[in-house]
N, C-alpha and C. Protein backbone atom coordinates (compact mmCIF):
# COMPACT_ATOMS: atom_id res chain seq x y z
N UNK A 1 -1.53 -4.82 11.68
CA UNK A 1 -1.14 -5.23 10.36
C UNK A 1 0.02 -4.34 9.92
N UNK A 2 0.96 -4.83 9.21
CA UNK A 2 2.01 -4.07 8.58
C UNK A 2 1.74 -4.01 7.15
N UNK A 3 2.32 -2.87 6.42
CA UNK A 3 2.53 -1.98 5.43
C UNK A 3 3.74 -2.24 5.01
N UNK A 4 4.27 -2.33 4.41
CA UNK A 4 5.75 -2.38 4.10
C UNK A 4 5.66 -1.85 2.35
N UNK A 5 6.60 -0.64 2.02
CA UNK A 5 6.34 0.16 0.89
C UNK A 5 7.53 0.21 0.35
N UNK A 6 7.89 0.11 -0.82
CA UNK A 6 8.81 0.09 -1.69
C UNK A 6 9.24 0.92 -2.82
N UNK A 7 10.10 1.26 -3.15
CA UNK A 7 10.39 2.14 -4.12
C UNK A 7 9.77 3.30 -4.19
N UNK A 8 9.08 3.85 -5.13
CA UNK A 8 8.16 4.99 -5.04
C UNK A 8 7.19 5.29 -4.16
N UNK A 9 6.74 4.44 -3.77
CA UNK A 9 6.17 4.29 -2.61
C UNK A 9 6.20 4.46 -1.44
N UNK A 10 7.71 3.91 -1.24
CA UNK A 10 8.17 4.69 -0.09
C UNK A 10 8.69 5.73 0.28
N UNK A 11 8.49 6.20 -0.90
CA UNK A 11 9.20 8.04 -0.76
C UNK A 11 7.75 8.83 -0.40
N UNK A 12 6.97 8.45 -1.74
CA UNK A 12 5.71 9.04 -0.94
C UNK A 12 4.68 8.72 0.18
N UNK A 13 5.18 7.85 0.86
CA UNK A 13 4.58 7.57 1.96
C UNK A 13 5.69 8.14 3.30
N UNK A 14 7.00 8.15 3.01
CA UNK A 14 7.95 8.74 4.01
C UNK A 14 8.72 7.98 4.68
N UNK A 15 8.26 6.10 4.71
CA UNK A 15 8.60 5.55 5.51
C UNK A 15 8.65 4.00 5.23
N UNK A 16 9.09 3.18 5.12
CA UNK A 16 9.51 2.26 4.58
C UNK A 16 8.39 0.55 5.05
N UNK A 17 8.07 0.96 6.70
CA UNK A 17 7.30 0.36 7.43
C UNK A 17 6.57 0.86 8.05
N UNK A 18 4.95 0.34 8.03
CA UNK A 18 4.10 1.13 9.15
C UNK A 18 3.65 -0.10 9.90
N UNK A 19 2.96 0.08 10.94
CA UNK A 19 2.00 -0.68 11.41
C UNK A 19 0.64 0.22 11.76
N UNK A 20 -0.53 -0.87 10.98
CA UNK A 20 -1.50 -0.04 10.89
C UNK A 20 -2.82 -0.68 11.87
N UNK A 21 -3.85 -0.25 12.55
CA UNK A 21 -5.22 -1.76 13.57
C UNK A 21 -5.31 -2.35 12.41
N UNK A 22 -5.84 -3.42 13.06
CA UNK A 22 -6.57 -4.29 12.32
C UNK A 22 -8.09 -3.39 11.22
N UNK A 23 -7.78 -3.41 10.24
CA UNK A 23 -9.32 -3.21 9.78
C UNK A 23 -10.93 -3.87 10.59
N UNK A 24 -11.60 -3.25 10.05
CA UNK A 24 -12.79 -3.55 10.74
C UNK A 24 -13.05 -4.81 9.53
N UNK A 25 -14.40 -5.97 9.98
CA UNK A 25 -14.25 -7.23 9.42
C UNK A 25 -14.85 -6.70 7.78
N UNK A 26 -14.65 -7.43 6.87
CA UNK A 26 -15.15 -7.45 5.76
C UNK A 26 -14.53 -6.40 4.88
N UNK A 27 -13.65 -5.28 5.65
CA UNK A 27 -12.65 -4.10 4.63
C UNK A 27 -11.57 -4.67 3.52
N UNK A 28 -11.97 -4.12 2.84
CA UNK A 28 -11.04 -4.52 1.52
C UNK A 28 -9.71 -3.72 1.50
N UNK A 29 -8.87 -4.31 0.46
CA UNK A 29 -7.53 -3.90 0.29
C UNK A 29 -7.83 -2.34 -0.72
N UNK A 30 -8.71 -2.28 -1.05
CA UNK A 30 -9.01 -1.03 -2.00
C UNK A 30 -9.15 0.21 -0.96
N UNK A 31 -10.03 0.10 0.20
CA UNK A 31 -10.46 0.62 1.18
C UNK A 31 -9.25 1.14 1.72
N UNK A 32 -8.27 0.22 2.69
CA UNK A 32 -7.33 0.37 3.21
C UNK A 32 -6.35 0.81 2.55
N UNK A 33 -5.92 0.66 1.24
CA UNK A 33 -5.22 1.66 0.45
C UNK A 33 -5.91 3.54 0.29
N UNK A 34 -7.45 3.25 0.19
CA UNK A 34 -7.99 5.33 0.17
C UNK A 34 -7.53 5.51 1.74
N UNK A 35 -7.39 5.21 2.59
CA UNK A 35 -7.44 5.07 4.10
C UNK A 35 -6.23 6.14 4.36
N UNK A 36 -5.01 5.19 3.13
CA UNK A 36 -3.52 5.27 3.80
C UNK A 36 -3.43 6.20 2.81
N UNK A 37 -3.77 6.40 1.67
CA UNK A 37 -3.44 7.65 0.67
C UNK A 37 -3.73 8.89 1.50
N UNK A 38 -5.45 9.21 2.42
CA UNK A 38 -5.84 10.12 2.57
C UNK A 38 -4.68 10.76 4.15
N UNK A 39 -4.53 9.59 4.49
CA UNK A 39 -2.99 10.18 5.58
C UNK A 39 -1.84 10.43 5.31
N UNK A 40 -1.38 10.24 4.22
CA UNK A 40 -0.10 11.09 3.37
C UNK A 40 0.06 11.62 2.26
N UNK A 41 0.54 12.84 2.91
CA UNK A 41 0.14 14.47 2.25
C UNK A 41 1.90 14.27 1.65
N UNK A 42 2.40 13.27 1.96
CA UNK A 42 4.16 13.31 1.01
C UNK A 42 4.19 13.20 -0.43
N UNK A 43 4.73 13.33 -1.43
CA UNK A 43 5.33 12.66 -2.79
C UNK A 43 6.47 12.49 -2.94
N UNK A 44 6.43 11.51 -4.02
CA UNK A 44 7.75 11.31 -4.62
C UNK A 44 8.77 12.85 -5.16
N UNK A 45 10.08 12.46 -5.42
CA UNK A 45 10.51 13.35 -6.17
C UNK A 45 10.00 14.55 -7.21
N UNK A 46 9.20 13.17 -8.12
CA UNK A 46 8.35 13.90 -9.52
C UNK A 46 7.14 14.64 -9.07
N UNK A 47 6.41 14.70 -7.58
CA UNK A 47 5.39 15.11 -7.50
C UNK A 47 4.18 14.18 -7.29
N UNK A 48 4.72 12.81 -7.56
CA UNK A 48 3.51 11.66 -7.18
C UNK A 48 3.24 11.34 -6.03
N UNK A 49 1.87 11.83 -5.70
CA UNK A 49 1.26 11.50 -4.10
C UNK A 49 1.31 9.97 -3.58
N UNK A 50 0.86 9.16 -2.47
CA UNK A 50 0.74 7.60 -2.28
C UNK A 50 -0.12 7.32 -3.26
N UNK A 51 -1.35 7.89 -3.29
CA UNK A 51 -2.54 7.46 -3.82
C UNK A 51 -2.24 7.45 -5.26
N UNK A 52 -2.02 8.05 -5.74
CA UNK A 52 -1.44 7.90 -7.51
C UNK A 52 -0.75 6.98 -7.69
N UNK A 53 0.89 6.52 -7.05
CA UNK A 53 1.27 5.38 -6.68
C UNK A 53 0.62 4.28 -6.63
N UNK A 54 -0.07 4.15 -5.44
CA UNK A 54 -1.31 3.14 -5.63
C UNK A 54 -1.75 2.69 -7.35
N UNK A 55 -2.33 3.45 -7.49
CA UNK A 55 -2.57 2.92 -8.63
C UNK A 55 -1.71 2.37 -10.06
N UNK A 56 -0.61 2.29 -9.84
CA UNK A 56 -0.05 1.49 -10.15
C UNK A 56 1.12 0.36 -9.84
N UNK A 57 0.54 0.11 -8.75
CA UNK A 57 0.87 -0.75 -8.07
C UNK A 57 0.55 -2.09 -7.89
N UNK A 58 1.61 -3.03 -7.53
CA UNK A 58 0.51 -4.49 -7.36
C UNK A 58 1.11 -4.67 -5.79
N UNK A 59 0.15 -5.79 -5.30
CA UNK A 59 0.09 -5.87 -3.85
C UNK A 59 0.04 -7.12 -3.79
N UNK A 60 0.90 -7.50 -2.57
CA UNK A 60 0.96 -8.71 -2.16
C UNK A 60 0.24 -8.57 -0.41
N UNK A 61 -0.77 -9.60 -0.50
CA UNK A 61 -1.72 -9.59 1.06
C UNK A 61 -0.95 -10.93 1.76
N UNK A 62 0.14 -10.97 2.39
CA UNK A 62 0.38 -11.96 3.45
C UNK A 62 1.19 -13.02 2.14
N UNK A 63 2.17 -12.54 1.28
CA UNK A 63 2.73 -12.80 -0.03
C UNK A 63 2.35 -13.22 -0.72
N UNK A 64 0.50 -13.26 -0.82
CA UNK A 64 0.10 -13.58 -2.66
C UNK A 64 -0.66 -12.20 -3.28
N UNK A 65 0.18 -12.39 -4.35
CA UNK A 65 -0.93 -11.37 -5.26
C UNK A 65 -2.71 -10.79 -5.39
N UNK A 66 -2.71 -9.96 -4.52
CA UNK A 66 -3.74 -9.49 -4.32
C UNK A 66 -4.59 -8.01 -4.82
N UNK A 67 -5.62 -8.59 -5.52
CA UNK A 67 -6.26 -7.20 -6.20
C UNK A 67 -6.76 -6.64 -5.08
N UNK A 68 -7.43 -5.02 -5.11
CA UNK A 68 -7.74 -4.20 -4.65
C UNK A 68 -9.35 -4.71 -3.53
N UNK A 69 -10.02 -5.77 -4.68
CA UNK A 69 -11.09 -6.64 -3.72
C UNK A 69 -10.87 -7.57 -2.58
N UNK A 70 -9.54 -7.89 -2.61
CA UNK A 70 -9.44 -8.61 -1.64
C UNK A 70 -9.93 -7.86 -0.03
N UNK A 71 -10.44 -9.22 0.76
CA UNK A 71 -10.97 -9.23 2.43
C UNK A 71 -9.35 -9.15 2.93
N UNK A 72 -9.70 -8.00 4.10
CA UNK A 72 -7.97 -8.51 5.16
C UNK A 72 -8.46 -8.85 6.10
N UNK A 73 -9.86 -9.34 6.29
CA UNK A 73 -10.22 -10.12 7.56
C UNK A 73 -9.07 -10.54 8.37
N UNK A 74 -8.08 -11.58 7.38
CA UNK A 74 -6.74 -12.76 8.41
C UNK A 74 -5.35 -12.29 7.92
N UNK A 75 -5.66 -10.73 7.32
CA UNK A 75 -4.13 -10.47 6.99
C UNK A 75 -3.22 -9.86 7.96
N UNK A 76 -1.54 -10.15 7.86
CA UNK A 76 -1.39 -9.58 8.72
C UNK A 76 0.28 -8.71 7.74
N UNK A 77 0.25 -8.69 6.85
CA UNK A 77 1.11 -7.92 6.00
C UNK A 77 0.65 -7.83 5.05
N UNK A 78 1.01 -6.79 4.31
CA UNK A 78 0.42 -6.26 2.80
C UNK A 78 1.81 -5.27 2.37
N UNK A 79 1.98 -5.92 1.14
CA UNK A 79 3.69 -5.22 0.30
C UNK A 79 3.16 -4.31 -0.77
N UNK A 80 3.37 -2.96 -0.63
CA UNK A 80 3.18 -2.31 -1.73
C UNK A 80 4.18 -2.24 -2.51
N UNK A 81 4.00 -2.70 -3.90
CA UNK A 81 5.05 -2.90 -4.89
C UNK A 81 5.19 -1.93 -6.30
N UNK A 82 5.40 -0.79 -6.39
CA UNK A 82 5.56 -0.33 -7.84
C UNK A 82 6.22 -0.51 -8.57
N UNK A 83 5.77 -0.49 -9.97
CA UNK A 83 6.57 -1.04 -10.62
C UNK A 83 8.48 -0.75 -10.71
N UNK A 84 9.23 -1.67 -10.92
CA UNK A 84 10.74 -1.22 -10.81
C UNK A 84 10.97 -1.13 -12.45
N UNK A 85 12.18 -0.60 -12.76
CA UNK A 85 13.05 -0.56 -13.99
C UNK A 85 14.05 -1.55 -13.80
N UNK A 86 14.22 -2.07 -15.13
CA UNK A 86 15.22 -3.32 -14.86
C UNK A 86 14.52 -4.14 -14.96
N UNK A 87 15.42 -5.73 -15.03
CA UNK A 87 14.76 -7.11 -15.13
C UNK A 87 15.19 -7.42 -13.64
């Protein structure tokens, strides 16, 4: 599965694209986000870790809007999106 991180996100994660296994069946997008926080020890500029990020973030699972409950049983991309400035 790919990761693909954006803006703040990708500073504190380091890297713009990952590829990550497949989750095990029935793991949620909440899960696999503590997963990927607890493997990067980076921040942003200001000091914001992934995991803080995370949380304000919205996610797209395979490009629909997906809360933190969502199954990735059949996913095979997930977009971390924080919020931008600007329209």
């Amino acid at each position: 599965m790919e990761i693909h991180y954006f803006a703040a996100a990708r500073a504190a994660a380091g890297t713009t694209v990952e590829t990550v296994d497949r989750p095990a069946p029935g793991t949620t997008l909440g899960q696999l986000l503590g997963e990927l926080a607890e493997q990067h020890s980076g921040t942003t500029d200001s000091g914001l870790s992934l995991g803080e990020i995370f949380g304000r973030c919205t996610f797209l699972v395979d490009g629909a809007n997906s809360p933190e409950s969502t199954v990735l049983d059949h996913a095979a991309r997930v977009d971390v999106l924080p919020p931008f400035a600007g329209g």
